[in-house]
Protein backbone atom coordinates (compact mmCIF):
# COMPACT_ATOMS: atom_id res chain seq x y z
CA UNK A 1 4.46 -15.50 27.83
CA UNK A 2 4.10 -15.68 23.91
CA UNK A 3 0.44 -15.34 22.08
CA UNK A 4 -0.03 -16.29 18.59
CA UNK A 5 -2.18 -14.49 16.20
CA UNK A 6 -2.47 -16.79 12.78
CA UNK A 7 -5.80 -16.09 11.08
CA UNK A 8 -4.82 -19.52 9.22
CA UNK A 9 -5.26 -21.58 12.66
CA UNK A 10 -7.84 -21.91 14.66
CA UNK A 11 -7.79 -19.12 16.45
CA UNK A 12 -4.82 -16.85 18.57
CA UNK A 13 -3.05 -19.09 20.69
CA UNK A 14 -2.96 -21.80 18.18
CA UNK A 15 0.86 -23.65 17.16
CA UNK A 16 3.16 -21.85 15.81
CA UNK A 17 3.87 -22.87 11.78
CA UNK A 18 7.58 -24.28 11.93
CA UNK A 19 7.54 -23.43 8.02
CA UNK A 20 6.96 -19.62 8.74
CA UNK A 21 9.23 -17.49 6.64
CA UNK A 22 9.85 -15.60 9.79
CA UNK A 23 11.75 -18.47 11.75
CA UNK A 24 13.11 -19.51 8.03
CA UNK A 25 14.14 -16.45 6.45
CA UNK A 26 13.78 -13.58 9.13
CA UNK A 27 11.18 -12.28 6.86
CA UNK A 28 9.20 -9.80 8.95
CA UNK A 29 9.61 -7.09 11.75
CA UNK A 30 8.88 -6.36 14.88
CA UNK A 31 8.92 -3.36 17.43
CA UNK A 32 9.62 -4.09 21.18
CA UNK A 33 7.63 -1.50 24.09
CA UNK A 34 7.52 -0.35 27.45
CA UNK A 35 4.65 -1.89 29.50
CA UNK A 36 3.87 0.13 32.86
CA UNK A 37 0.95 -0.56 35.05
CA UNK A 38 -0.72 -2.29 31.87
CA UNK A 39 -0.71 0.95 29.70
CA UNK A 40 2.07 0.40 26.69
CA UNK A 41 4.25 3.59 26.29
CA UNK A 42 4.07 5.37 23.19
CA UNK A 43 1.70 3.15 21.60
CA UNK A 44 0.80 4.64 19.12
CA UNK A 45 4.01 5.59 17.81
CA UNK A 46 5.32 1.56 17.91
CA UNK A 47 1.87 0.88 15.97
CA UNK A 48 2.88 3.49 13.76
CA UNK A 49 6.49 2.21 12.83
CA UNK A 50 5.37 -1.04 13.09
CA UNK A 51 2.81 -0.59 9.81
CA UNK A 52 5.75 1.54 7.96
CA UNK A 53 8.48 -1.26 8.55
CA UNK A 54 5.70 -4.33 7.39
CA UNK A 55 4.95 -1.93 4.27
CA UNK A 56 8.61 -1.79 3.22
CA UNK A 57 8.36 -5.94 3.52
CA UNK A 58 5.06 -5.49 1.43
CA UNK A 59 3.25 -6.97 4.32
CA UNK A 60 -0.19 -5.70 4.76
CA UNK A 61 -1.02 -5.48 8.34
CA UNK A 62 -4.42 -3.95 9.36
CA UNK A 63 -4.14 -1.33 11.94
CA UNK A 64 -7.05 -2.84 13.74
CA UNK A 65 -5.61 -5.75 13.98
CA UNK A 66 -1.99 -4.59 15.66
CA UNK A 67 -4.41 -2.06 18.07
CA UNK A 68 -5.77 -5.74 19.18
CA UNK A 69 -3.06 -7.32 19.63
CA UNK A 70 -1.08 -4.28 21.54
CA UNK A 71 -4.14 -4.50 23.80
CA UNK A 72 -4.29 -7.82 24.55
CA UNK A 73 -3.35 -7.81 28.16
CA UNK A 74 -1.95 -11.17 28.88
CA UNK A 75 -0.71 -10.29 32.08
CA UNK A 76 -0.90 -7.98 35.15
CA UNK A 77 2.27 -6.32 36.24
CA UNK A 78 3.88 -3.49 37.41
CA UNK A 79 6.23 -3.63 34.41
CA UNK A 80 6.52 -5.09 31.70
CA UNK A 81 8.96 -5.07 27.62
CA UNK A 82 6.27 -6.42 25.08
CA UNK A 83 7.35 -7.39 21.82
CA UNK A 84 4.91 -7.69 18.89
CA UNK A 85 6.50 -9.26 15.55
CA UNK A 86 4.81 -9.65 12.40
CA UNK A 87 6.08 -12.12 9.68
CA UNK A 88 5.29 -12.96 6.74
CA UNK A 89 3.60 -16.44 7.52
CA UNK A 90 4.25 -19.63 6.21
CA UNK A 91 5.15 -19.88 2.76
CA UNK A 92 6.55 -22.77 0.55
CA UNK A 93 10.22 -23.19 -0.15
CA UNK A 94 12.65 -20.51 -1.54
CA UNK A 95 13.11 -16.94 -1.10
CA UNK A 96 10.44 -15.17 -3.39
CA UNK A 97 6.80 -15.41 -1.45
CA UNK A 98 4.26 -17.22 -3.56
CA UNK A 99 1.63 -16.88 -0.92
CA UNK A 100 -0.80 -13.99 -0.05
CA UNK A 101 -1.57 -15.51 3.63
CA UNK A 102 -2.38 -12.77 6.10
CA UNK A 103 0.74 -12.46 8.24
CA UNK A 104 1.26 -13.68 11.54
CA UNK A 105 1.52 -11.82 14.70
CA UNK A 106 3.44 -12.96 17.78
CA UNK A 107 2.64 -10.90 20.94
CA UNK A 108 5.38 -11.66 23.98
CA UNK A 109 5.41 -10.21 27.39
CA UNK A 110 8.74 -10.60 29.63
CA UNK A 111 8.69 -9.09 33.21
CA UNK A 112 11.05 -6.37 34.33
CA UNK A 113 11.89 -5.19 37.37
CA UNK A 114 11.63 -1.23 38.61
CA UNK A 115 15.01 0.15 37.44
CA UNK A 116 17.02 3.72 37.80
CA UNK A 117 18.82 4.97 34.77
CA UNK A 118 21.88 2.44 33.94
CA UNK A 119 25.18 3.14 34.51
CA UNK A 120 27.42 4.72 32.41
CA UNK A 121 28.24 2.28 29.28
CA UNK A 122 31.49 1.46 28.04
CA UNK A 123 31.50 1.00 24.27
CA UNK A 124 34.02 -0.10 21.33
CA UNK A 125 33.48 0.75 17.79
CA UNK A 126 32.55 -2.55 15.72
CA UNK A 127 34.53 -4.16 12.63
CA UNK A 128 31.06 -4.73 11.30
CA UNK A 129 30.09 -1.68 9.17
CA UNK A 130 26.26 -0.85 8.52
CA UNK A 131 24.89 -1.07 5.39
CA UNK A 132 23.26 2.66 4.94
CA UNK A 133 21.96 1.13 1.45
CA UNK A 134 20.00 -1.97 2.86
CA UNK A 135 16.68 -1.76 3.99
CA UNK A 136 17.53 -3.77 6.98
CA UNK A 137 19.59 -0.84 8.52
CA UNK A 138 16.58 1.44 8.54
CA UNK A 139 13.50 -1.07 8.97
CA UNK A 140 13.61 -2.88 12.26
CA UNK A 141 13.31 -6.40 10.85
CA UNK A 142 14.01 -9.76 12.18
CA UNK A 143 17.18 -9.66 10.83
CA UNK A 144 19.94 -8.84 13.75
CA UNK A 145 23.03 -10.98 13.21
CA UNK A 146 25.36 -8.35 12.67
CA UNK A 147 24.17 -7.02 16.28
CA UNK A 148 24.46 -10.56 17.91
CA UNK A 149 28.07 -10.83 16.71
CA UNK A 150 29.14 -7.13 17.26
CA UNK A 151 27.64 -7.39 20.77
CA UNK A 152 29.06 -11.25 21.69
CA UNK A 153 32.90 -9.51 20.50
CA UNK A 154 32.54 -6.37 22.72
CA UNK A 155 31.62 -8.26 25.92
CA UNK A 156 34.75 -10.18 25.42
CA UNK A 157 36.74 -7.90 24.64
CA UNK A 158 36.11 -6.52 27.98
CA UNK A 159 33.34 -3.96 26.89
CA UNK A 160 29.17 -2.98 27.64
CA UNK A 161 28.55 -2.90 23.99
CA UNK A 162 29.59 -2.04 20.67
CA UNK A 163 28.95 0.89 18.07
CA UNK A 164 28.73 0.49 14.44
CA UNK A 165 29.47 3.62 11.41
CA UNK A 166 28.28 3.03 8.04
CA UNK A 167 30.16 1.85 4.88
CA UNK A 168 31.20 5.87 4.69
CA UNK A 169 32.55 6.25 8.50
CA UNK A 170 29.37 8.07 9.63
CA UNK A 171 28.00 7.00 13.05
CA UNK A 172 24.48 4.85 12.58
CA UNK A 173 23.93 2.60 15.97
CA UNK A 174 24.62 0.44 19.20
CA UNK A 175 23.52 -3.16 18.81
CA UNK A 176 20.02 -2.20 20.37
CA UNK A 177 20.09 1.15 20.31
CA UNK A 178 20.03 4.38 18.54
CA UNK A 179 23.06 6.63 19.24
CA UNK A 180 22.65 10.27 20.39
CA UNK A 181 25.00 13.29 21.26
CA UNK A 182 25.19 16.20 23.06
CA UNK A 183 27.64 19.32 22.16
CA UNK A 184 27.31 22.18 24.47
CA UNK A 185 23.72 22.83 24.05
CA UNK A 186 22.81 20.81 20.67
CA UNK A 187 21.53 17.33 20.97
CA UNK A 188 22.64 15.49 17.86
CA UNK A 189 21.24 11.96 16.78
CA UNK A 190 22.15 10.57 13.15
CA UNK A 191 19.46 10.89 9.72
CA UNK A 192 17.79 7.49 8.72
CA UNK A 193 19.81 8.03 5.33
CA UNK A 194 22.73 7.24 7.35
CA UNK A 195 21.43 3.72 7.84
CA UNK A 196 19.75 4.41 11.51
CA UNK A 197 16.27 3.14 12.75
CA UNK A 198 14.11 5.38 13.63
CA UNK A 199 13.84 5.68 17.08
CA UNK A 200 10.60 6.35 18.82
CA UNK A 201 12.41 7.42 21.94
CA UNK A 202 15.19 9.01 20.32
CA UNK A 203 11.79 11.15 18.34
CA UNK A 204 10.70 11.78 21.78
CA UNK A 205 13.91 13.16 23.42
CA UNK A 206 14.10 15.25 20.22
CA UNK A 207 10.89 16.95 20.62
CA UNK A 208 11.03 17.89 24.32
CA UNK A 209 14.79 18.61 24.43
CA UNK A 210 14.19 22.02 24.53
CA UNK A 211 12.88 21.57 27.77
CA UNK A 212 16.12 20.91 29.33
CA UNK A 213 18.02 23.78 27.26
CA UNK A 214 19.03 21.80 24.40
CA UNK A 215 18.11 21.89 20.52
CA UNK A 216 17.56 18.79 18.17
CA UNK A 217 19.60 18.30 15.06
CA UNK A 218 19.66 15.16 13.29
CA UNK A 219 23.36 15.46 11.24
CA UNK A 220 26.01 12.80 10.05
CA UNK A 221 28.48 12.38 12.63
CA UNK A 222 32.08 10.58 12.60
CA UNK A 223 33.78 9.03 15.11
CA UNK A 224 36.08 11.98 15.51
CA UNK A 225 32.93 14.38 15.83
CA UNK A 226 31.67 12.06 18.55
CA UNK A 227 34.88 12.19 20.38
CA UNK A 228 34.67 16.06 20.30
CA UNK A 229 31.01 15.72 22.25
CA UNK A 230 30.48 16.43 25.97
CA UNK A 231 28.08 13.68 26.48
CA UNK A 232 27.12 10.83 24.38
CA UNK A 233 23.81 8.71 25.14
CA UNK A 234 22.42 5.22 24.18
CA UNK A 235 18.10 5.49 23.52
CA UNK A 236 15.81 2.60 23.38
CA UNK A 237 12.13 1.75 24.55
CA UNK A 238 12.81 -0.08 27.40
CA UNK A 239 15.86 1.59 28.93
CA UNK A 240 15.08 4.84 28.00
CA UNK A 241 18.42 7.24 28.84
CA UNK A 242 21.33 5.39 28.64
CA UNK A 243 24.87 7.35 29.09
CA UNK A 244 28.12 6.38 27.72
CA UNK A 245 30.96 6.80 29.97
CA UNK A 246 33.66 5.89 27.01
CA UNK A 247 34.10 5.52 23.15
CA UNK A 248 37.59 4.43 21.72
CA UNK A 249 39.12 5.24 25.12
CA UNK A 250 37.41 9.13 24.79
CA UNK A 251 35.33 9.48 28.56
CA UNK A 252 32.25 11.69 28.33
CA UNK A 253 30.14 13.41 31.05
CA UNK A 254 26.58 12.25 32.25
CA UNK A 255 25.01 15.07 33.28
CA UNK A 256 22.59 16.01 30.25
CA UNK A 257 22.23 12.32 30.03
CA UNK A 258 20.35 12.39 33.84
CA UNK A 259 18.17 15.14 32.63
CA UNK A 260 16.41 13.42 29.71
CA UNK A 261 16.06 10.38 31.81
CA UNK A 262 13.87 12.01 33.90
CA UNK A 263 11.90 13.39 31.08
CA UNK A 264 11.19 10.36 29.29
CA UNK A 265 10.43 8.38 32.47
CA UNK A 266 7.92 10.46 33.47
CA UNK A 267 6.27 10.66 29.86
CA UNK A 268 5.89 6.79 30.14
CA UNK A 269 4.70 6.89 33.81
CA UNK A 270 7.10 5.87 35.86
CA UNK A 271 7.41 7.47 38.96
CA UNK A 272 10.50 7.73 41.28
């Protein structure tokens, strides 16, 4: 189900502007969120990230107006991902903006199904490298073909998904999520410098690690310190936990891995 919020039509719901810069240029963002039993996980948090990354676009989004459209219950399940995207609107042709339309706001809902933590993942390290210098790498905008590509080329080669370092080596991402690891008892995830998005589960995990034993360190990592790690773990909003059972042929335990599933589904509600 997809709701649109464009203060230029008539009202939300209205069509959708075939000349918005968003569908034209992948000018915009948009932040993707855990829907269970009609409460959205970590609201607050996606909100949050979702003003910073329009800001860095120099869209200005009203609070308000996202809290609105987060709460919009369009319909009633169990569970639920819900993606809200903001673009710039529509705009007339070429690349600089010449209009100060609000921007729109696209609310979609898909259905999931009650889900375990995934099995282990088995992941090859990309061609593509990550610009750490581009705002893209650290904003979560619309613009994801480098991921589409790096993800299409490790499921043929035989693979779950793909990794991708930086222009200097240093580990940054999956194609749809944020990369952590575990060595003995420090749980490492990369620094946004590195050309990472900011994770708002990977923030979670790092704040309640110490439950489980473990300390939070965000440090640049190669791909020969992630070898050396006893677990390695995929994050995102809608999987959660996700181990990784290999990395350039290197297998890695999942122990640590079951642990912080089980914290982060029972901070967004889900019960076993």
């Amino acid at each position: 189900m997809i709701w649109f919020d464009q203060p230029s039509a008539t009202g939300p719901g209205g069509e959708f502007d075939l000349s918005d810069r968003g569908l034209l240029l992948a000018d915009g963002v948009f932040t993707t969120a855990l829907v269970v039993k009609g409460e959205v996980a970590f609201r607050d948090q996606h909100i949050t990230r979702l003003i910073r990354d329009a800001g860095a676009l120099g869209l200005a989004v009203q609070r308000e107006r996202l809290e609105a459209v987060f709460d919009e219950q369009r319909i009633d399940v169990d569970l639920a991902a819900l993606r809200v995207t903001v673009t710039r609107g529509a705009g007339e042709r070429g690349l600089l903006p010449v209009s100060n339309a609000p921007p729109t706001i696209i609310q979609s809902f898909n259905r999931m199904e009650s889900f375990v933590m995934a099995s282990p993942k088995r992941i090859m390290v990309s061609d593509i490298r990550r610009n750490e210098s581009s705002p893209t790498s650290r904003h979560k905008t619309l613009s994801y073909t480098d991921n589409v590509l790096a993800l299409k080329h490790a499921r043929i080669s035989g693979f779950d998904d793909c990794l991708f370092l930086n222009t200097h080596g240093y580990i940054t991402c999956s194609s749809a999520a944020n990369v952590l690891a575990i060595f003995g008892d420090e749980i490492c995830a990369p620094p946004i410098d590195d050309g990472v998005l900011p994770g708002v589960t990977t923030d979670f995990l790092m704040t309640v690690a110490s439950e489980v034993g473990l300390t939070g360190h965000f440090k640049s990592m190669t791909l020969s310190d992630l070898q050396s790690a006893n677990e390695v773990l995929l994050t995102n909003s809608l999987r959660g936990v996700v181990p990784v059972a290999t990395v350039a042929e290197r297998h890695f335990g999942t122990k640590r891995a079951s642990e912080l599933f089980d914290l982060w589904r029972a901070a967004v509600g889900l019960v076993r």
